[in-house]
PDB file of N, CA and C in Angstrom:
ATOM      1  N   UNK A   1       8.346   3.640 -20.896  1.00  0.00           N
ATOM      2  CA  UNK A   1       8.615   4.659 -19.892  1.00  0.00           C
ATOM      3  C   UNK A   1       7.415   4.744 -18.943  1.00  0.00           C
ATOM      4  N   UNK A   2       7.368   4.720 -17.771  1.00  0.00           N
ATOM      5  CA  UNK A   2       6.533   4.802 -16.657  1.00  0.00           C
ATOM      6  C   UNK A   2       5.881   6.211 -16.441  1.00  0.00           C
ATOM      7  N   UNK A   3       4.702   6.139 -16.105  1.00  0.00           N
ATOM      8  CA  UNK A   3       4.170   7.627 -15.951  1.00  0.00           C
ATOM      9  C   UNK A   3       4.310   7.650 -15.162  1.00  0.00           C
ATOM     10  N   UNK A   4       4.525   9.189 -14.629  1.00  0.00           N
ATOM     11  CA  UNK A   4       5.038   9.870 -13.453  1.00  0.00           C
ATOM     12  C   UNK A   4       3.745  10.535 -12.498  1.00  0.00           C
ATOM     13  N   UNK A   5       2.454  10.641 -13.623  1.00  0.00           N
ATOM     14  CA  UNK A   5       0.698  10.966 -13.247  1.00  0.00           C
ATOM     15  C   UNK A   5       0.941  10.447 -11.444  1.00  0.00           C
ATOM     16  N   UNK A   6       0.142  11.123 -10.666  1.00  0.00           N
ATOM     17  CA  UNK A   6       0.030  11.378  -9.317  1.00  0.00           C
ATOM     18  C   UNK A   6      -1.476  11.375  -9.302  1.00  0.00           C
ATOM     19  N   UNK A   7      -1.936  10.794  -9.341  1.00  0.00           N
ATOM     20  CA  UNK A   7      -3.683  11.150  -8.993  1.00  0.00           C
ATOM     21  C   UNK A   7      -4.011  11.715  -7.784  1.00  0.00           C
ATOM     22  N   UNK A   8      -4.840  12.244  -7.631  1.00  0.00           N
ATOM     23  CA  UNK A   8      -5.598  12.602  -6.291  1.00  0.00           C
ATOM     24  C   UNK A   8      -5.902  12.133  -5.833  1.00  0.00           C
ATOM     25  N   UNK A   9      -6.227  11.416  -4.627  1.00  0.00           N
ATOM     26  CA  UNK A   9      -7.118  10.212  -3.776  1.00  0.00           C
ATOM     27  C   UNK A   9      -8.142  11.025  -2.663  1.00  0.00           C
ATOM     28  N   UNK A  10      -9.016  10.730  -2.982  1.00  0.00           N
ATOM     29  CA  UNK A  10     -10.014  11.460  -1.870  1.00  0.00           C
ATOM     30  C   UNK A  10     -10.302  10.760  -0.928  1.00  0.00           C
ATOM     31  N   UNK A  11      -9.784  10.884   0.653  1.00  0.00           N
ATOM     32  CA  UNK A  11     -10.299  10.169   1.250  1.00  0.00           C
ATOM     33  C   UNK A  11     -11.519  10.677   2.108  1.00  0.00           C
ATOM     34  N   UNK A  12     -12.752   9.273   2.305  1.00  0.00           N
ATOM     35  CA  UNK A  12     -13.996  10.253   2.949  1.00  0.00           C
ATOM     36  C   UNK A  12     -13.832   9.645   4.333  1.00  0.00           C
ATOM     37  N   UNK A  13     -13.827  10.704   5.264  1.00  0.00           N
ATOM     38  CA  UNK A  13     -14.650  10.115   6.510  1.00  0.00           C
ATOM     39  C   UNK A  13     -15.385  10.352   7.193  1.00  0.00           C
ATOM     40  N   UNK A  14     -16.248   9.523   7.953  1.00  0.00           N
ATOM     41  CA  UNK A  14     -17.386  10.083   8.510  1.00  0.00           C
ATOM     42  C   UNK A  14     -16.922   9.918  10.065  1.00  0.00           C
ATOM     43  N   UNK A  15     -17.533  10.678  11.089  1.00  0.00           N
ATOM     44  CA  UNK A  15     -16.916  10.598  11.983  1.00  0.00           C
ATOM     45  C   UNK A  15     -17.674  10.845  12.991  1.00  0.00           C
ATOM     46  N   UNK A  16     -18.128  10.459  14.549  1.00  0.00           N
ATOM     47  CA  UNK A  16     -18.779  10.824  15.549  1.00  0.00           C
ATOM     48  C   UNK A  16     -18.104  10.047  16.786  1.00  0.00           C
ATOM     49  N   UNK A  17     -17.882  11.774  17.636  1.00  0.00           N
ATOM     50  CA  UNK A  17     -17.841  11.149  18.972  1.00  0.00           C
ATOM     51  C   UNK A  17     -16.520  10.370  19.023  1.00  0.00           C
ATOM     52  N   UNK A  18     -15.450  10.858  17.935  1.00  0.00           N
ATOM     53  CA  UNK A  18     -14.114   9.862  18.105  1.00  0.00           C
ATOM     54  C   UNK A  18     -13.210  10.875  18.422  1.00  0.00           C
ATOM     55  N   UNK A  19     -12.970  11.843  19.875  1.00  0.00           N
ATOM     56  CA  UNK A  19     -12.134  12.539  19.823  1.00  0.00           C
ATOM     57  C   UNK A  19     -11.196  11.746  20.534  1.00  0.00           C
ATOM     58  N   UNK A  20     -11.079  10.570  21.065  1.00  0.00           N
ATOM     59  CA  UNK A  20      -9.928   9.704  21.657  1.00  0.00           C
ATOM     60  C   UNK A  20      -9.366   9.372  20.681  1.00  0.00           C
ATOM     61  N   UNK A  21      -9.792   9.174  19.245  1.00  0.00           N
ATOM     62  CA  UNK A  21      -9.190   8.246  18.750  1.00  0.00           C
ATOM     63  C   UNK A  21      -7.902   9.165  16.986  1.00  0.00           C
ATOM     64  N   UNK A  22      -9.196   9.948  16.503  1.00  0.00           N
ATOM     65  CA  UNK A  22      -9.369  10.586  15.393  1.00  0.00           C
ATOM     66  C   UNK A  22      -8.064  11.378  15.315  1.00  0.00           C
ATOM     67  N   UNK A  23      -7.482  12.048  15.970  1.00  0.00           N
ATOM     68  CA  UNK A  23      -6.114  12.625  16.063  1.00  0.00           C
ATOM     69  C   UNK A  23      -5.113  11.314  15.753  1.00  0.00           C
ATOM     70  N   UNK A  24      -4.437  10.370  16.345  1.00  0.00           N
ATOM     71  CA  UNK A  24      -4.073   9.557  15.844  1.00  0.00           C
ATOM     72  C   UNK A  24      -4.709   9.040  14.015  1.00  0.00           C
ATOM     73  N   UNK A  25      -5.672   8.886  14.151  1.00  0.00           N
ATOM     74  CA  UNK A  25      -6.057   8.233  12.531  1.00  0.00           C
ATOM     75  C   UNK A  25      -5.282   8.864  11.361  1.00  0.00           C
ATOM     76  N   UNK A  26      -5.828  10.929  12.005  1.00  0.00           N
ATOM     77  CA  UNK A  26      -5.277  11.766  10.933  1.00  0.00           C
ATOM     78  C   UNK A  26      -3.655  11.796  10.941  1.00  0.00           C
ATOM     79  N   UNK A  27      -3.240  11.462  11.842  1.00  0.00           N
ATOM     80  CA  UNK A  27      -1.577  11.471  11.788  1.00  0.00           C
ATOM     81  C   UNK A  27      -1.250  10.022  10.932  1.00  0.00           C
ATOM     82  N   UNK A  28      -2.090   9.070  10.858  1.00  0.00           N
ATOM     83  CA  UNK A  28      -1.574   7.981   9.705  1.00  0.00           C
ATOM     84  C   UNK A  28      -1.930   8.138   8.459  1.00  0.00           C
ATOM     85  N   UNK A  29      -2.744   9.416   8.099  1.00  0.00           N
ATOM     86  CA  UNK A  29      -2.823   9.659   6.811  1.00  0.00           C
ATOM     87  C   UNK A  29      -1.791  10.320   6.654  1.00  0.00           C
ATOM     88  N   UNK A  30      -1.653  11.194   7.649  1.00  0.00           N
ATOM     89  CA  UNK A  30      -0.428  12.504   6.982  1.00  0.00           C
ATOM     90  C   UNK A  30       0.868  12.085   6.727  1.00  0.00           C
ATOM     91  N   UNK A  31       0.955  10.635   7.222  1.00  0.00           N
ATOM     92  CA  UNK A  31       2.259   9.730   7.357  1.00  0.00           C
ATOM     93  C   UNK A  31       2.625   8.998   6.233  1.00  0.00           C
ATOM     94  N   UNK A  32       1.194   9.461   5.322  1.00  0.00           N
ATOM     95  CA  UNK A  32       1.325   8.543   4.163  1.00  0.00           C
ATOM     96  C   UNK A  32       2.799   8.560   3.063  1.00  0.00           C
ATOM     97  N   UNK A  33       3.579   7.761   2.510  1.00  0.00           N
ATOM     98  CA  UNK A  33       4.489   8.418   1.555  1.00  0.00           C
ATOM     99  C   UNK A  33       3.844   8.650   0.230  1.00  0.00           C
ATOM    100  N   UNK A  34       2.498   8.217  -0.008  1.00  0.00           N
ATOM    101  CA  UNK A  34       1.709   8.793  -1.236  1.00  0.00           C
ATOM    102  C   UNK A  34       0.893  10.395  -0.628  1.00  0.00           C
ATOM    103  N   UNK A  35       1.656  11.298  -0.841  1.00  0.00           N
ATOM    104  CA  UNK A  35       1.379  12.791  -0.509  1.00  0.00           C
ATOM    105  C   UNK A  35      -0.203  13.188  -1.048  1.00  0.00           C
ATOM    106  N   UNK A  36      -0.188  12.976  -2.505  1.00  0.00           N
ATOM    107  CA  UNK A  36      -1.249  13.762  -3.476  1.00  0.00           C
ATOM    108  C   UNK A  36      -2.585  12.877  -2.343  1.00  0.00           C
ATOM    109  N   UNK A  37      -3.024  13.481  -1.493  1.00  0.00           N
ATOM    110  CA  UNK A  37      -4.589  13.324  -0.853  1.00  0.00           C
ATOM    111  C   UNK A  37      -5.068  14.952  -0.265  1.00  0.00           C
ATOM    112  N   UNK A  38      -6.584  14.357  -0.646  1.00  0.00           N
ATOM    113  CA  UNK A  38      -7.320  15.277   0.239  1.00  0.00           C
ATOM    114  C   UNK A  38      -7.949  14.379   1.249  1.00  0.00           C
ATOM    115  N   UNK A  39      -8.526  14.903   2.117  1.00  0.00           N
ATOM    116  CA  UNK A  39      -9.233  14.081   3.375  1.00  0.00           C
ATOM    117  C   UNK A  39     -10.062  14.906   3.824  1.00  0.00           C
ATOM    118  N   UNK A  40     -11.894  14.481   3.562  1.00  0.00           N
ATOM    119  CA  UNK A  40     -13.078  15.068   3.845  1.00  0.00           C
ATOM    120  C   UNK A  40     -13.491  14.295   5.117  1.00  0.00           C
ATOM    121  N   UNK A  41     -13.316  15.019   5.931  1.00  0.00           N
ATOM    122  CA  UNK A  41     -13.847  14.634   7.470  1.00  0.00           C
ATOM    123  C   UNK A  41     -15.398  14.916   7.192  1.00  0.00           C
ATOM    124  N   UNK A  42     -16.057  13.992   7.638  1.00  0.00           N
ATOM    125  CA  UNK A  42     -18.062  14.465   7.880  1.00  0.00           C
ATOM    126  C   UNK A  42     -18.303  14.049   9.223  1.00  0.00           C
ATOM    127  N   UNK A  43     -18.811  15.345   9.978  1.00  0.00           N
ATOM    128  CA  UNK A  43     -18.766  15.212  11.246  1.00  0.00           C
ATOM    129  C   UNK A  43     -20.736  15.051  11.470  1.00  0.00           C
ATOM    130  N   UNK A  44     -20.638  14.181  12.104  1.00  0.00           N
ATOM    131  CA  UNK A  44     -22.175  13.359  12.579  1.00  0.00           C
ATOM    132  C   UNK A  44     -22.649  14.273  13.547  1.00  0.00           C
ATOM    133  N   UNK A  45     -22.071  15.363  13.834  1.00  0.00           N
ATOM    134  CA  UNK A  45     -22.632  16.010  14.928  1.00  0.00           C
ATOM    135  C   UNK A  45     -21.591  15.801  16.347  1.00  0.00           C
ATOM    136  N   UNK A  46     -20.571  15.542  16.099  1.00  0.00           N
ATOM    137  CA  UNK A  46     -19.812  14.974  17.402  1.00  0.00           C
ATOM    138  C   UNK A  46     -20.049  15.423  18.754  1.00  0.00           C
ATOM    139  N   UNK A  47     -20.643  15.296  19.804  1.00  0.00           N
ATOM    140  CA  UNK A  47     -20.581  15.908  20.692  1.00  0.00           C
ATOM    141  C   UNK A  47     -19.804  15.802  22.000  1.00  0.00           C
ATOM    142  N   UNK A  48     -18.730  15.772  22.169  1.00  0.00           N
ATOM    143  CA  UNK A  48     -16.931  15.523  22.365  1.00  0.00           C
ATOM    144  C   UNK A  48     -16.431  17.029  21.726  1.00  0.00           C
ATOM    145  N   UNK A  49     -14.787  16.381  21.759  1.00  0.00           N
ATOM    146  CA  UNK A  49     -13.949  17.392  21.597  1.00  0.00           C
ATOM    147  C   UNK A  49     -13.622  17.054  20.006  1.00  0.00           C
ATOM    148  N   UNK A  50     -14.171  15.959  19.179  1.00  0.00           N
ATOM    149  CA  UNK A  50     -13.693  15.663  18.262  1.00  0.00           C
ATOM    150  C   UNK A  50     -13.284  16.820  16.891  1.00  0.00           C
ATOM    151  N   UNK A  51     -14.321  18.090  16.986  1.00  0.00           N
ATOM    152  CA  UNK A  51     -14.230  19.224  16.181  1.00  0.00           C
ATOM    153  C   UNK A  51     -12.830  19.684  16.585  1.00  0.00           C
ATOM    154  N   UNK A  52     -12.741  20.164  17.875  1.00  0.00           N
ATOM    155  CA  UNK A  52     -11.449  21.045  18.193  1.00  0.00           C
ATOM    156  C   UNK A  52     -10.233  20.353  17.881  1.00  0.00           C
ATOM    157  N   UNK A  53      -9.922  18.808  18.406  1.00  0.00           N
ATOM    158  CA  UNK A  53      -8.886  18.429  17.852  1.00  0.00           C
ATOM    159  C   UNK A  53      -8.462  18.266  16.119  1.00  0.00           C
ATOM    160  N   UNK A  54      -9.339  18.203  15.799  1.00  0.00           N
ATOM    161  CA  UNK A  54      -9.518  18.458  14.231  1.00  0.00           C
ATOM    162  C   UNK A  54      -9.210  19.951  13.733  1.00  0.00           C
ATOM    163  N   UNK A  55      -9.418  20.714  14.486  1.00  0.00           N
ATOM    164  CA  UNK A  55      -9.327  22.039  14.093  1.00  0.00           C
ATOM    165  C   UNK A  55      -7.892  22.683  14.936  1.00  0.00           C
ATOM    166  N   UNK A  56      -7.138  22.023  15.151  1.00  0.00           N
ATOM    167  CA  UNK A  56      -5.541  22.350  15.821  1.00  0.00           C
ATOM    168  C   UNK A  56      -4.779  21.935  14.595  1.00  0.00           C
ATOM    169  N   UNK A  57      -5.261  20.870  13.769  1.00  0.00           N
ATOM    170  CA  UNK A  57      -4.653  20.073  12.700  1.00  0.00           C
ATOM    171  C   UNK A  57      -4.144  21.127  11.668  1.00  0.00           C
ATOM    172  N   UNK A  58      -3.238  21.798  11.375  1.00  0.00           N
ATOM    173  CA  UNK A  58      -2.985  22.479  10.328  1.00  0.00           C
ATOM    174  C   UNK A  58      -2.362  21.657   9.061  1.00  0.00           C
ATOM    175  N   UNK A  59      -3.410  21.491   8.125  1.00  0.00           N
ATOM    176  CA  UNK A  59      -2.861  20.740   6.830  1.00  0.00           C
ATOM    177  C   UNK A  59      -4.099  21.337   5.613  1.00  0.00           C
ATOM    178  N   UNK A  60      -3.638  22.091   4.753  1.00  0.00           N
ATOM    179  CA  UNK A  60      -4.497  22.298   3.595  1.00  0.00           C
ATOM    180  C   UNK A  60      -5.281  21.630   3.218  1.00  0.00           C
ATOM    181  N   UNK A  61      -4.748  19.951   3.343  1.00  0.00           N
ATOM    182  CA  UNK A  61      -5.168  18.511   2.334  1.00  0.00           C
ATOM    183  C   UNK A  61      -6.732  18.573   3.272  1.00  0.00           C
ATOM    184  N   UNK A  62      -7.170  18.687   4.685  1.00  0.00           N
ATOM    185  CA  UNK A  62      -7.908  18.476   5.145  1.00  0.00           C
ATOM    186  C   UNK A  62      -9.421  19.441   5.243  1.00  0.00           C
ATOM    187  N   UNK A  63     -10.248  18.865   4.829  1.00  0.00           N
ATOM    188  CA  UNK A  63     -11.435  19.887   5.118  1.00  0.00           C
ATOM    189  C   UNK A  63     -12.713  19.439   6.080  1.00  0.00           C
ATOM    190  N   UNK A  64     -13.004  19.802   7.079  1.00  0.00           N
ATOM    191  CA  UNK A  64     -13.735  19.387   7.698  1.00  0.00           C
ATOM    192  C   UNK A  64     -15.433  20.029   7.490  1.00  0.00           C
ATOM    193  N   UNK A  65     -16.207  19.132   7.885  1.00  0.00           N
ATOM    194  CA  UNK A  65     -17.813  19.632   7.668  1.00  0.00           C
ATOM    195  C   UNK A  65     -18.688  18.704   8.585  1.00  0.00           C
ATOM    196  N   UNK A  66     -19.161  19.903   9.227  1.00  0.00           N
ATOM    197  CA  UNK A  66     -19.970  19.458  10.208  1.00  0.00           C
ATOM    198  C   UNK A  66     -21.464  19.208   9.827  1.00  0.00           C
ATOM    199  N   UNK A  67     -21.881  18.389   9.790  1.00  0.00           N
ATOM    200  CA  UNK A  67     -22.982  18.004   9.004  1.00  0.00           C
ATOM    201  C   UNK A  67     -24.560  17.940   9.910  1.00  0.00           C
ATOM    202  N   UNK A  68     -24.197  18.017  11.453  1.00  0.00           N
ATOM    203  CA  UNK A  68     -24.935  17.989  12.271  1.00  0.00           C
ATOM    204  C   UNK A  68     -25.261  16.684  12.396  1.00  0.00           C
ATOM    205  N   UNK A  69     -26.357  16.056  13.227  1.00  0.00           N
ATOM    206  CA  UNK A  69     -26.550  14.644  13.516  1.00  0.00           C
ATOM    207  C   UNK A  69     -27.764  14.339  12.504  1.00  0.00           C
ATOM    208  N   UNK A  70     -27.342  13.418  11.834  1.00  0.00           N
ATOM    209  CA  UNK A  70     -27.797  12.458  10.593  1.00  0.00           C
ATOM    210  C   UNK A  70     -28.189  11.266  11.106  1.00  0.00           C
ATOM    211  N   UNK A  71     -26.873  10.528  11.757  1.00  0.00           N
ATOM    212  CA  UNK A  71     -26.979   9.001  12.617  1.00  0.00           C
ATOM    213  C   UNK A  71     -27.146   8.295  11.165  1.00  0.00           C
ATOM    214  N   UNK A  72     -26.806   8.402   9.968  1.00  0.00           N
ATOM    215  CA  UNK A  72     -27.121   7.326   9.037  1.00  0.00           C
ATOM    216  C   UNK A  72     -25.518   7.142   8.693  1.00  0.00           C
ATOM    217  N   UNK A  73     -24.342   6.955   8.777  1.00  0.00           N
ATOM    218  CA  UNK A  73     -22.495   6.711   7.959  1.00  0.00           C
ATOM    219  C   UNK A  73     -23.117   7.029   6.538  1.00  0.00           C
ATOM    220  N   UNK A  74     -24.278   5.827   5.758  1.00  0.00           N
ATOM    221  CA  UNK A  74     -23.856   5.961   4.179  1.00  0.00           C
ATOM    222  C   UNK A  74     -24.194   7.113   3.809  1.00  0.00           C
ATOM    223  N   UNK A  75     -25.275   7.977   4.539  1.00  0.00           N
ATOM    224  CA  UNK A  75     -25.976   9.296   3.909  1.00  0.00           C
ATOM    225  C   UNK A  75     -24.785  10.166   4.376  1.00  0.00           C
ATOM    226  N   UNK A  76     -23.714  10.285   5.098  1.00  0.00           N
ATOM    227  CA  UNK A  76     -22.424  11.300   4.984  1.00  0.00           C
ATOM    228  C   UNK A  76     -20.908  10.740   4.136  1.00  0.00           C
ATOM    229  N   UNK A  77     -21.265   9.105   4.153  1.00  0.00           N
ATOM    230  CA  UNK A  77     -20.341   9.155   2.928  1.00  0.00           C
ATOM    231  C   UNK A  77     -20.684   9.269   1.304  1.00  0.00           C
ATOM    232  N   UNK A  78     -22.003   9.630   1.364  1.00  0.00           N
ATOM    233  CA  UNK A  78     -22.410   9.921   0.201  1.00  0.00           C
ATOM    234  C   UNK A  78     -22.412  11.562   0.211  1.00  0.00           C
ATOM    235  N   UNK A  79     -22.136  12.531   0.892  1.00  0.00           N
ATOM    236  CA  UNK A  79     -22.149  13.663   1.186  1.00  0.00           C
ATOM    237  C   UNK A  79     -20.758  14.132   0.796  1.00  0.00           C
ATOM    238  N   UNK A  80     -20.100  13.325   1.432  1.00  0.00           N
ATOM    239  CA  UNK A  80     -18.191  13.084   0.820  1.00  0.00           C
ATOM    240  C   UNK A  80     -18.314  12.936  -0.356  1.00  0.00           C
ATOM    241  N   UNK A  81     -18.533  11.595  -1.364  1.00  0.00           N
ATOM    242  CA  UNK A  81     -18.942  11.653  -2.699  1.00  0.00           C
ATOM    243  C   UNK A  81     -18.613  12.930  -3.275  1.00  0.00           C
ATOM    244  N   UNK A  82     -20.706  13.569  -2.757  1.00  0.00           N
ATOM    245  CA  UNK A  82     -20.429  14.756  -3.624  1.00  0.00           C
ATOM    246  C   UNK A  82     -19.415  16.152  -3.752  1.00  0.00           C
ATOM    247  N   UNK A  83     -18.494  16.208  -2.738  1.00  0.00           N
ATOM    248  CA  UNK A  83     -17.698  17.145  -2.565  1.00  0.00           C
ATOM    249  C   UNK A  83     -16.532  16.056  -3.086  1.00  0.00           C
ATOM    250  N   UNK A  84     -16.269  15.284  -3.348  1.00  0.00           N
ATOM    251  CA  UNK A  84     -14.705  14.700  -3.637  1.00  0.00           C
ATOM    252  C   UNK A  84     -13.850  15.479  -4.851  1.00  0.00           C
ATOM    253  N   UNK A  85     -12.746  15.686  -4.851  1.00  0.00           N
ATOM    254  CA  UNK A  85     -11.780  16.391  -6.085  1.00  0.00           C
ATOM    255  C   UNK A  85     -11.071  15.402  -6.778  1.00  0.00           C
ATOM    256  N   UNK A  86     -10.790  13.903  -6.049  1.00  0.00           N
ATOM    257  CA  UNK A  86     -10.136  13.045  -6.719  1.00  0.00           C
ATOM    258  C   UNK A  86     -10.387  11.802  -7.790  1.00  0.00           C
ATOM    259  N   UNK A  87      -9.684  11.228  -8.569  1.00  0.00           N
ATOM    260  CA  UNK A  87      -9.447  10.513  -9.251  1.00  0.00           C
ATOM    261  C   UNK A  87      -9.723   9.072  -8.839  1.00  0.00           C
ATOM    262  N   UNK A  88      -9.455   9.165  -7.723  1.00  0.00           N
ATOM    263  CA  UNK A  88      -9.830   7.872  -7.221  1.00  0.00           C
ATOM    264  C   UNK A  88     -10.440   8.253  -5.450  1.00  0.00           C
ATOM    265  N   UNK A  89     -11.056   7.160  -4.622  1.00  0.00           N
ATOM    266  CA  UNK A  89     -11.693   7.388  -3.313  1.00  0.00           C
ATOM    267  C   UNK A  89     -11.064   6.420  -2.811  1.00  0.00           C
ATOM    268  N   UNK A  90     -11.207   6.896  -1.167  1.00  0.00           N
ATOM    269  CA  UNK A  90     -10.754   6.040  -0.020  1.00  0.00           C
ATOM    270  C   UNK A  90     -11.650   6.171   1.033  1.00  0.00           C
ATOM    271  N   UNK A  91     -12.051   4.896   1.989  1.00  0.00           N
ATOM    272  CA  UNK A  91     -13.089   5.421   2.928  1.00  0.00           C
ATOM    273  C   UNK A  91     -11.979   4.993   4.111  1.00  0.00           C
ATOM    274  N   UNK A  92     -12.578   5.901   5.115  1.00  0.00           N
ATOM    275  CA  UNK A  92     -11.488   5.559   6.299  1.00  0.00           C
ATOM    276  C   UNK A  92     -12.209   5.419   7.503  1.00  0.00           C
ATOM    277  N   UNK A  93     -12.373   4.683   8.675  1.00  0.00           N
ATOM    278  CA  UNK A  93     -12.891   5.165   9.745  1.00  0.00           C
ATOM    279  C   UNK A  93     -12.453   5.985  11.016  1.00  0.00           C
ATOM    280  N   UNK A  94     -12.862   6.509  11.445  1.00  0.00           N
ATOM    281  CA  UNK A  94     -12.571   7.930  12.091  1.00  0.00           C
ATOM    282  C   UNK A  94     -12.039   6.988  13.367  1.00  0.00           C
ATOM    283  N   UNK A  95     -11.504   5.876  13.129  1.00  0.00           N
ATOM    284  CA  UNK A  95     -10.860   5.106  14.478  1.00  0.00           C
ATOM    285  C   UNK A  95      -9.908   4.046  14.166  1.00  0.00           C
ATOM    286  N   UNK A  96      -9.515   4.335  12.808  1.00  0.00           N
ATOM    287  CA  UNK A  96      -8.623   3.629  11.933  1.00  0.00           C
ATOM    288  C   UNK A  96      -7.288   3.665  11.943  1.00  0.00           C
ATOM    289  N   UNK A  97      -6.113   3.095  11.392  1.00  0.00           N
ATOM    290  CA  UNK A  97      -4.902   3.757  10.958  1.00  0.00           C
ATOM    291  C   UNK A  97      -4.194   2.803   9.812  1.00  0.00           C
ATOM    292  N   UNK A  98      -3.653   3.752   8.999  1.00  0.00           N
ATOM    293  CA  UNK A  98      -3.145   3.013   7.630  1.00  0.00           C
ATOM    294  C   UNK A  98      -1.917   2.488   7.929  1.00  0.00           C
ATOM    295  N   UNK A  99      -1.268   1.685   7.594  1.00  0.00           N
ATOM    296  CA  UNK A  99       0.140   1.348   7.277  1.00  0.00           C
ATOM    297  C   UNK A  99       0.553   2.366   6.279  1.00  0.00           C
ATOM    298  N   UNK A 100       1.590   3.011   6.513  1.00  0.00           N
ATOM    299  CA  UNK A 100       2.368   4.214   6.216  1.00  0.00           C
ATOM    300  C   UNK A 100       2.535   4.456   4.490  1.00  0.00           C
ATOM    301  N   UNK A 101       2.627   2.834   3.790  1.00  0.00           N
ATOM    302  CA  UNK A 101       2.644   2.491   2.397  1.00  0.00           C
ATOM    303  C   UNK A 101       1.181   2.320   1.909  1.00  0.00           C
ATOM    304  N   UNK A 102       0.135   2.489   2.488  1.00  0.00           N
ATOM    305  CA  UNK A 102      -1.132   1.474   2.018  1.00  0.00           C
ATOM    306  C   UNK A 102      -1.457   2.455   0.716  1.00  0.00           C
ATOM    307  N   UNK A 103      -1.769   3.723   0.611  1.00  0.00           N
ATOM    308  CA  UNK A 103      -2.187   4.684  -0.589  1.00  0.00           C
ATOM    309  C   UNK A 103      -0.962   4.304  -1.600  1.00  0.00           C
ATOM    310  N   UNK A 104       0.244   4.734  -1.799  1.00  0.00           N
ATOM    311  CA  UNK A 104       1.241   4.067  -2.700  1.00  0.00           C
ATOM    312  C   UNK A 104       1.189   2.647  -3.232  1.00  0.00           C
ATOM    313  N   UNK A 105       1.291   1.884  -2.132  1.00  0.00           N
ATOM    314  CA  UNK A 105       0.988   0.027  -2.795  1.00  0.00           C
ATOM    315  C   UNK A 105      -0.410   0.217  -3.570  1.00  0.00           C
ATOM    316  N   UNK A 106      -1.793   0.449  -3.226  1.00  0.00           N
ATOM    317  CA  UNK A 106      -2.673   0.552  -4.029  1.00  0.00           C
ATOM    318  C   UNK A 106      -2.608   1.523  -4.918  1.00  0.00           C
ATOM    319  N   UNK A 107      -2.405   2.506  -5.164  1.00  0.00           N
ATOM    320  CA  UNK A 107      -1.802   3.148  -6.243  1.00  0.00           C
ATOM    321  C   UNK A 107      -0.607   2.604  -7.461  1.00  0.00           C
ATOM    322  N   UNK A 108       0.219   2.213  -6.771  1.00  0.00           N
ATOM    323  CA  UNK A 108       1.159   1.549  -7.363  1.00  0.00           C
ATOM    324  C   UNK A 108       0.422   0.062  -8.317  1.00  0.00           C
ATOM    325  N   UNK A 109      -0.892  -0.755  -7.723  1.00  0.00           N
ATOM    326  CA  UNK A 109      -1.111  -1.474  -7.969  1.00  0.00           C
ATOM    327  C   UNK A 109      -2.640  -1.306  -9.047  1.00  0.00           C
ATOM    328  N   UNK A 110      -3.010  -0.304  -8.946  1.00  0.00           N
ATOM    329  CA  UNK A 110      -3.850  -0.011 -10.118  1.00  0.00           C
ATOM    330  C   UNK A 110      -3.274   0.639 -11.043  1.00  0.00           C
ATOM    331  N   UNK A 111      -2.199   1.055 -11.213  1.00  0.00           N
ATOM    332  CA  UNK A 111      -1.456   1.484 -12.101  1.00  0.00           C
ATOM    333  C   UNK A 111      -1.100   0.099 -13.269  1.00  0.00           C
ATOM    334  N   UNK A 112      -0.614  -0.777 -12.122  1.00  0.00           N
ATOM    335  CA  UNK A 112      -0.164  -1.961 -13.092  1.00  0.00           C
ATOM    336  C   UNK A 112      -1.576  -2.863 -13.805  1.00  0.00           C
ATOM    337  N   UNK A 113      -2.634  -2.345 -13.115  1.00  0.00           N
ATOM    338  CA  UNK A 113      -4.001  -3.029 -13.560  1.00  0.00           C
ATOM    339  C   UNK A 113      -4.265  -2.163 -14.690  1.00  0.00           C
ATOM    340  N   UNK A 114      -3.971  -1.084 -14.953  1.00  0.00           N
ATOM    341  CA  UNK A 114      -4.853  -0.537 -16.082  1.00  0.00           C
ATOM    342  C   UNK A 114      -3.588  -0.156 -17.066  1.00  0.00           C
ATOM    343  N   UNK A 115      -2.727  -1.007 -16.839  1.00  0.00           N
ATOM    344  CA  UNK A 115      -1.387  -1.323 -18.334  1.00  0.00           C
ATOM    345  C   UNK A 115      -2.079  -2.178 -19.161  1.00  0.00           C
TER     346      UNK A 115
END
C-alpha cells in the first residue's frame, strides 16, 4: 500500500532588485500541483518595487524577510535554512519558473528512492 505522507518542501529564495520578474516566478510556484510548500522569500535589500509586489501576493504558504543588503546569495540562503519548516528544501531564483509538475515528479521520485 502506498503512503499517502505529503511532506513539506521549503522553498528558499533569495532575491534582489527582481520586481520585473519575481511576480511571475511566485505564480509558478503557486501553480504547483504538489500544494504542501512554504516559500521563504530573503530580500537583499531590494531597492525596486520588488517588496510591494510581493506584498499584494495573498498566500499563507509565503513569508517574506527583508534582510537588508548583505550582497552575499549563500549568507541569505543560509538564513532560509535556519527558518525552514520542511522535510525536504528547494532553492529557487527570484527570476525562475518551475514546470507546473517539477515539486510532485521530485517528490514522487524520492519517494521511490527511499523504498
Amino acid at each position: 500500500m502506498a503512503s499517502q505522507h505529503t511532506p513539506l518542501i521549503s522553498i528558499v529564495m533569495p532575491t534582489y532588485n527582481r520586481a520585473a520578474y519575481i511576480g511571475e516566478t511566485i505564480k509558478s510556484i503557486q501553480a504547483q500541483t504538489y500544494v504542501n510548500w512554504e516559500l521563504l522569500i530573503l530580500d537583499d535589500g531590494s531597492e525596486d518595487d520588488t517588496r510591494d509586489i510581493i506584498n499584494r501576493i495573498s498566500d499563507s504558504r509565503i513569508t517574506y524577510i527583508n534582510e537588508g543588503r548583505i550582497g552575499i546569495v549563500g549568507k541569505l540562503k543560509n538564513i532560509g535554512l535556519d527558518l525552514v519548516k520542511g522535510e525536504f528544501i528547494a532553492f529557487m531564483d527570484s527570476d525562475d519558473l518551475w514546470h507546473k509538475e517539477k515539486l510532485s515528479k521530485q517528490i514522487e521520485a524520492l519517494g521511490q528512492k527511499l523504498e
